[in-house]
Protein backbone atom coordinates (compact mmCIF):
# COMPACT_ATOMS: atom_id res chain seq x y z
CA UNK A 1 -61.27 83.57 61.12
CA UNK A 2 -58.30 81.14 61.92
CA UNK A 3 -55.47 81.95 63.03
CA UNK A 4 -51.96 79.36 63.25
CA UNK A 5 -49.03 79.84 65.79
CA UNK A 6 -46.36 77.89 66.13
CA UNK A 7 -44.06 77.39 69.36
CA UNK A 8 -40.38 78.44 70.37
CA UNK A 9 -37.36 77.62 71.75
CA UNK A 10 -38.45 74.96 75.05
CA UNK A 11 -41.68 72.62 73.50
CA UNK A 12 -39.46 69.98 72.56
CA UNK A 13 -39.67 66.57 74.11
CA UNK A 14 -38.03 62.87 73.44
CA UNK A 15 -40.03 61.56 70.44
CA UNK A 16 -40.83 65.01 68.51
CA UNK A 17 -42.29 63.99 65.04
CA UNK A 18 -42.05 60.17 65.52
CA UNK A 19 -45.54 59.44 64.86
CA UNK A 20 -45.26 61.79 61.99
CA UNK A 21 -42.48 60.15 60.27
CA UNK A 22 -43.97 56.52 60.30
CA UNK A 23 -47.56 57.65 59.49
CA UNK A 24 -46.96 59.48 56.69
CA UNK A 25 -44.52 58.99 53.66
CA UNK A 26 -44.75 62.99 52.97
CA UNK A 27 -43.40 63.73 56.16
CA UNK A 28 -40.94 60.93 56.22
CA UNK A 29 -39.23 62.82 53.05
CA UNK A 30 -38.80 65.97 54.68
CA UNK A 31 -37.02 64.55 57.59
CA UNK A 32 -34.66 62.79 55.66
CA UNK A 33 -34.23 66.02 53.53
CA UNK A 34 -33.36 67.52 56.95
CA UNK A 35 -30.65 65.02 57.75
CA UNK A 36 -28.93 65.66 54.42
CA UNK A 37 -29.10 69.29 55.00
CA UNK A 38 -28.11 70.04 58.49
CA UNK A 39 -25.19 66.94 57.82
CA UNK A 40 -26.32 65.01 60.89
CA UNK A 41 -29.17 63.12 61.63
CA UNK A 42 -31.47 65.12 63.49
CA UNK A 43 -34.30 62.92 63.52
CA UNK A 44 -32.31 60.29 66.17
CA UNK A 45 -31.63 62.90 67.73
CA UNK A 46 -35.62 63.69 68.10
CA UNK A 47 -37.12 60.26 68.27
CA UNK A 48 -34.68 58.59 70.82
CA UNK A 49 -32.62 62.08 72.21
CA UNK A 50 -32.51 62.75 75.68
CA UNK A 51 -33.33 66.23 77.28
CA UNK A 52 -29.73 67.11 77.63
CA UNK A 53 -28.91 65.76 74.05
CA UNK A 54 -32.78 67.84 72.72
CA UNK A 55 -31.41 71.25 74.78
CA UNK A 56 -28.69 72.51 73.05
CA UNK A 57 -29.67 75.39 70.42
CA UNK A 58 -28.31 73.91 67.44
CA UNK A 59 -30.54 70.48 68.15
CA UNK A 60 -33.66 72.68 69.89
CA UNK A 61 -34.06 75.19 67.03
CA UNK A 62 -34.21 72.74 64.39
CA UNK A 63 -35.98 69.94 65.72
CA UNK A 64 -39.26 72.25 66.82
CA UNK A 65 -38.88 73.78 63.87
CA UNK A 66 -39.03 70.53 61.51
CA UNK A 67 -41.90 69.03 63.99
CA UNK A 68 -44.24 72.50 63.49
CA UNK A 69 -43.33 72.74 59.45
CA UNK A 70 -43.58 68.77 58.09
CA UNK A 71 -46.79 69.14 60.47
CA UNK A 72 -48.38 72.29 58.73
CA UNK A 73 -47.34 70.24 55.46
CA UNK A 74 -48.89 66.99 56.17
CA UNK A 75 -51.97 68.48 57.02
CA UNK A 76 -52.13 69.18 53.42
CA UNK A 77 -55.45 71.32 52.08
CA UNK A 78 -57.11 71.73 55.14
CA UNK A 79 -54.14 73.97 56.50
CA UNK A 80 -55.88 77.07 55.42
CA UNK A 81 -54.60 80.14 57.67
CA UNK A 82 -56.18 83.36 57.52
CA UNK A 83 -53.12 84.73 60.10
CA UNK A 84 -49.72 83.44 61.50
CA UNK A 85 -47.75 84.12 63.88
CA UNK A 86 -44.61 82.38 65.94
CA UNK A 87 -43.29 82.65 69.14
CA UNK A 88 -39.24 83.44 68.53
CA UNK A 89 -38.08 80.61 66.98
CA UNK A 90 -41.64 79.53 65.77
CA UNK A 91 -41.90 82.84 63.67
CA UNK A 92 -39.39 81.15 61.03
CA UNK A 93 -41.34 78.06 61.22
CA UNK A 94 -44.44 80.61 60.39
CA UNK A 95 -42.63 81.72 57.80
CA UNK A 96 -42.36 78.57 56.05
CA UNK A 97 -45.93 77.70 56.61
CA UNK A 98 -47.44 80.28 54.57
CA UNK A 99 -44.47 79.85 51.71
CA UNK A 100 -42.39 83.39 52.48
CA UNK A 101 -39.75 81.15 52.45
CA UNK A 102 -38.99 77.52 51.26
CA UNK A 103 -38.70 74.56 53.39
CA UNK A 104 -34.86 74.50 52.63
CA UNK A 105 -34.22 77.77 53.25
CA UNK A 106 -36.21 78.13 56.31
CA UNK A 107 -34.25 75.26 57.59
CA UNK A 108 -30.84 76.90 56.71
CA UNK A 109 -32.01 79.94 58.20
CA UNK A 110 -32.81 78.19 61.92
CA UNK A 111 -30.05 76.45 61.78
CA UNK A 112 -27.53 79.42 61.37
CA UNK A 113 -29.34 81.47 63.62
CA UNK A 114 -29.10 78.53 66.32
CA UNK A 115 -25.11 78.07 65.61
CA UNK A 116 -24.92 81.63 66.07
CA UNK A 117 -26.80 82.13 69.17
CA UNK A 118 -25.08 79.22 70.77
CA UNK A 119 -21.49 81.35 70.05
CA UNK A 120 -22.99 84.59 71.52
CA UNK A 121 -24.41 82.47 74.13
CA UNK A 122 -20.41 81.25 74.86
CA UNK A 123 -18.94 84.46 74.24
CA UNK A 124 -20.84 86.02 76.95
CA UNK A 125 -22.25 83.96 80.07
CA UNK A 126 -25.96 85.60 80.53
CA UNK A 127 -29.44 84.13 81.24
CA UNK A 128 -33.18 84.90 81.24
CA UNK A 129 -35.58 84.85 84.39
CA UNK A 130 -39.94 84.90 84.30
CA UNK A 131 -41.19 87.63 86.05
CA UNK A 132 -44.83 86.87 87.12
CA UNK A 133 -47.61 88.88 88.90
CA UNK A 134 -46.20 92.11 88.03
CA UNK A 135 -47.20 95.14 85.73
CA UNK A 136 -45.29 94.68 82.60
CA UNK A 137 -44.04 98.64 83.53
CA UNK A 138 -43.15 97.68 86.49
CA UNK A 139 -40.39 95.61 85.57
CA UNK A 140 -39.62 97.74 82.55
CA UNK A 141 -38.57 100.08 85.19
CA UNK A 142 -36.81 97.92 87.54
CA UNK A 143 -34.90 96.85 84.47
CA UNK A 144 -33.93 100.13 83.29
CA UNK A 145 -32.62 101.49 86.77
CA UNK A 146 -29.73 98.90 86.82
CA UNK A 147 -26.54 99.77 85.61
CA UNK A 148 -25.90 96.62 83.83
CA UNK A 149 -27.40 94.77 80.56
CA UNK A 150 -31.43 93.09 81.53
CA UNK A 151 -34.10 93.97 79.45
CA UNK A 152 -37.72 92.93 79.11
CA UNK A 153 -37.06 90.16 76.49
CA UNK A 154 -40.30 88.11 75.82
CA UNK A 155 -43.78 89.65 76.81
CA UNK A 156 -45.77 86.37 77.01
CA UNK A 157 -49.49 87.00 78.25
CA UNK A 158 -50.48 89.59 81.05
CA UNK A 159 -48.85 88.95 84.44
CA UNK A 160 -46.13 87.04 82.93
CA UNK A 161 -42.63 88.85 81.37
CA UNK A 162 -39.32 87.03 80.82
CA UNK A 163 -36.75 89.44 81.19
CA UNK A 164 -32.78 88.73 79.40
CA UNK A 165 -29.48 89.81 80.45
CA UNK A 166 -26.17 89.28 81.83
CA UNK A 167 -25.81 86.95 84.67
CA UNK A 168 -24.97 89.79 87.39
CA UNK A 169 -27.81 91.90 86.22
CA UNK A 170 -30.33 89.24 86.19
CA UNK A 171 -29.69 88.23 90.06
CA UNK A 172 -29.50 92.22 90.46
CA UNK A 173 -32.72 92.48 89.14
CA UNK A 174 -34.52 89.25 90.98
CA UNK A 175 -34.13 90.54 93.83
CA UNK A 176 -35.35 93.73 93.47
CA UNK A 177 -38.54 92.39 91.27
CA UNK A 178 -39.51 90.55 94.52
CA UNK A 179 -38.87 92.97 96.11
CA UNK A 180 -41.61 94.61 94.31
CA UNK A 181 -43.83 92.35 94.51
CA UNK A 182 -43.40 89.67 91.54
CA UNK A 183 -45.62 86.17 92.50
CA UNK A 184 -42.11 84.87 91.31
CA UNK A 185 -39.06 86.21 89.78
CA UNK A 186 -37.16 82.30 88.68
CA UNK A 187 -34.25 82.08 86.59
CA UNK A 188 -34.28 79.88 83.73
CA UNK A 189 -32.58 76.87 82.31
CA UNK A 190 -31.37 78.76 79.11
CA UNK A 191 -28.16 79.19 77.56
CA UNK A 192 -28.00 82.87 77.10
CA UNK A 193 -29.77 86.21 76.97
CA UNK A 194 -32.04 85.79 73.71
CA UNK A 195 -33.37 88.79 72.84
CA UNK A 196 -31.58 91.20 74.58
CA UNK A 197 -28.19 93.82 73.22
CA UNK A 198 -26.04 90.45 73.85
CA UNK A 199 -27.26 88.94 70.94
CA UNK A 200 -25.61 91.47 68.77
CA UNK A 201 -22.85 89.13 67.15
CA UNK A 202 -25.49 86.89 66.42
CA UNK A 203 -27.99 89.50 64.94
CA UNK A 204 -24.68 89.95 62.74
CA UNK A 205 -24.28 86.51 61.40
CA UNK A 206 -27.81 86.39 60.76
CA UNK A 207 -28.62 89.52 58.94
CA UNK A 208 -26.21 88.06 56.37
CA UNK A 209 -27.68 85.03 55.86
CA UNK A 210 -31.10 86.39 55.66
CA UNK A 211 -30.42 89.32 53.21
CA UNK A 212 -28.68 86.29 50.80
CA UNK A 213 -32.15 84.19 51.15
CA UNK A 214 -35.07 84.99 48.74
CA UNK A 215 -37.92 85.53 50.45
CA UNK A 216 -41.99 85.07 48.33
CA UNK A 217 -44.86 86.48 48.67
CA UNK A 218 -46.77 84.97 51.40
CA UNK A 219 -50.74 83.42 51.42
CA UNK A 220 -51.60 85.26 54.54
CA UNK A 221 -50.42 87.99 56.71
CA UNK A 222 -47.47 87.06 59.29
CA UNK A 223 -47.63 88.82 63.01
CA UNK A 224 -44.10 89.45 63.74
CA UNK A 225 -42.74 89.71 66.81
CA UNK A 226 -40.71 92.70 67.00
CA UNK A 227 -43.37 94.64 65.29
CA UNK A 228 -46.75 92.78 66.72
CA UNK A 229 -48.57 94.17 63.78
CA UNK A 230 -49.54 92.18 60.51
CA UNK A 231 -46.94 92.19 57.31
CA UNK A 232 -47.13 91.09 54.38
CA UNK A 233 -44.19 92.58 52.56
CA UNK A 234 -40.83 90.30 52.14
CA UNK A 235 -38.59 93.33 52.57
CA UNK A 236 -40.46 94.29 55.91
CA UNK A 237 -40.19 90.61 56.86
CA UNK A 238 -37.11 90.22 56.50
CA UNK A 239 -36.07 93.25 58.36
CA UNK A 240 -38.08 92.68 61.08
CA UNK A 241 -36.41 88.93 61.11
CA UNK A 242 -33.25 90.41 61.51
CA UNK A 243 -34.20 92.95 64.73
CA UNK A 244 -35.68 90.05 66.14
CA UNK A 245 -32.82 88.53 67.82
CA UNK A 246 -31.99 91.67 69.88
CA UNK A 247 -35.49 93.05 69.90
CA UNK A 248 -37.89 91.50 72.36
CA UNK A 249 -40.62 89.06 71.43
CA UNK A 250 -44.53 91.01 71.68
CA UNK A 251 -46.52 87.85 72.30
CA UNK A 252 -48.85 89.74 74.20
CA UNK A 253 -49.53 92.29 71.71
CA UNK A 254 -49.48 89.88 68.83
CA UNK A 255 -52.25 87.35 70.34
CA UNK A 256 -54.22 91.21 71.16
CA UNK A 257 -53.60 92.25 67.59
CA UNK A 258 -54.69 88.77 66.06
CA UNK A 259 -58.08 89.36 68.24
CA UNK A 260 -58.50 92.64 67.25
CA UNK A 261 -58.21 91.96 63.35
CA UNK A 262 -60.62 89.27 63.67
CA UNK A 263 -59.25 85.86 64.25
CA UNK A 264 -61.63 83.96 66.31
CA UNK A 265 -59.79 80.51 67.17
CA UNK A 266 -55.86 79.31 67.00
CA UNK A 267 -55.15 76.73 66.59
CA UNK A 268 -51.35 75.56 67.31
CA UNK A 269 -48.80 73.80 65.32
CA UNK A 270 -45.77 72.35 66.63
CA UNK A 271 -44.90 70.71 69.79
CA UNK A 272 -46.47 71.10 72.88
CA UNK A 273 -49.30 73.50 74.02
CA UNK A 274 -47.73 76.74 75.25
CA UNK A 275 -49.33 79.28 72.92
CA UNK A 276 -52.65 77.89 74.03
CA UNK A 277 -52.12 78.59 77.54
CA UNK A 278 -50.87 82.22 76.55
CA UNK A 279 -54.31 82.67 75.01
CA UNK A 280 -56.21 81.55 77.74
CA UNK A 281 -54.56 83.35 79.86
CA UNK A 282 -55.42 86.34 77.80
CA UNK A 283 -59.20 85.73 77.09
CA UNK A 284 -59.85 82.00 78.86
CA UNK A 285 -62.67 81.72 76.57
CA UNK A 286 -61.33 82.19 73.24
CA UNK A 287 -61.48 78.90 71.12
CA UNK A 288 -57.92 77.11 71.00
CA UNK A 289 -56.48 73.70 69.72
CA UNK A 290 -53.33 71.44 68.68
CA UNK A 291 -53.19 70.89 65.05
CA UNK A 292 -55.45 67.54 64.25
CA UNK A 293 -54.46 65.47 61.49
């Protein structure tokens, strides 16, 4: 049984969807849809960007977004997913994939949720940091015995936990982490504390804008990441869309619960190979790929 992921927030690289765009006329009409609906052209941004210019959320969010859905669509009939899932960010693109939600208003959706983001991201300076080589209780633990916001924020594969908070509490809880025995406890380049409490303006914004979007009936089930667990009901869906923001991301127990229900290769759509490497990581023999056209 196949299973589809699609990647978040930090796959994107100068010249996302470029080859796409030329190569087929399909694709070419869904990125210029995109220009006319975000009100800037997105697609320079993509093809000739730089990193600086492809970082910030309201380009990032979008762009792997658009290069994971016009991909899913180009591949035409032989996209033909028995599961879904997406990392953060990718869970929208998911979304769209398997028709819960239309290409236009999955595109809305991101880029709201990126516009809002980047102003909780302003309103309060915070950060996230990869913990690696430690027991995921462990630094549940460590987290909670600090008297300031950091919380486990995206549970990637075994050994590996990104933790979210405010800037203060994620130096705090470095130390201590290696302290403990982390491989490596590195702060990232990232604009804010995704998935942690200080989200909770955007969670807000978003909740609106979701509960004013009509949402279908899928053609698979979608593993979402708050919940890890497959859904198929649009109400649950879009409840669980809504928690995500503040709620942290259970890749580990998503690619476990995929397994378990029977999916016996991924294969990933979108930029990059991330996802892949998560899988390996958690069984290095289970059958992955990049979306072939």
């Amino acid at each position: 049984m196949k299973a589809y992921v699609f990647p978040g927030q930090g796959a994107q690289f100068s010249g996302m969807g470029k080859e796409l765009y030329e190569g087929f006329e399909l694709a070419e009409e869904l990125f210029e849809k995109a220009n006319d609906i975000l009100g800037f052209r997105i697609t320079d941004i993509m093809f000739e960007g730089t990193a600086d210019e492809l970082k910030e959320t309201k380009v990032t969010q979008p762009a792997i977004f658009l290069h994971s859905v016009v991909l899913s669509k180009v591949l035409g009939d032989s996209f033909q997913p028995k599961m879904v899932a997406g990392h953060s960010l990718g869970e929208f693109s998911a979304l769209v994939a398997a028709s819960y939600l239309t290409f236009d208003d999955g595109l809305k959706l991101v880029s709201q949720r990126a516009i809002a983001m980047q102003k909780a991201c302003e309103a309060n300076p915070s950060t996230m940091a990869a913990i690696l080589g430690l027991e995921d209780e462990v630094v549940e633990q460590i987290c909670n015995s600090i008297d300031k916001v950091v919380v486990a924020a995206n549970y990637n594969c075994p050994g590996q936990l990104v933790i979210s908070g405010s800037n203060e509490a994620i130096a705090e809880a470095c130390i201590k982490l290696n302290e403990a025995g982390a491989r490596r406890a590195l702060q990232l380049p990232v604009g804010g504390a995704f998935h942690s409490p200080l989200m909770e303006p955007a969670r807000v914004e978003l909740e609106t804008a979701i509960n004013n979007t009509s949402f279908n009936e899928g053609i698979c089930p979608v593993y979402q990441n708050v919940t890890a667990s497959s859904v198929i009901k649009p109400e649950e869906i879009k409840g669980n869309l809504v928690k995500q923001l503040t709620a942290p991301v259970r890749w580990t127990q998503s690619m476990q619960a995929m397994i378990a229900d029977g999916a016996t290769s991924v294969t990933e759509i979108g930029p990059g190979k991330v996802l892949q490497g998560l899988f390996k990581k958690l069984d290095r023999d289970f059958p992955t790929e990049s979306a072939a056209l």
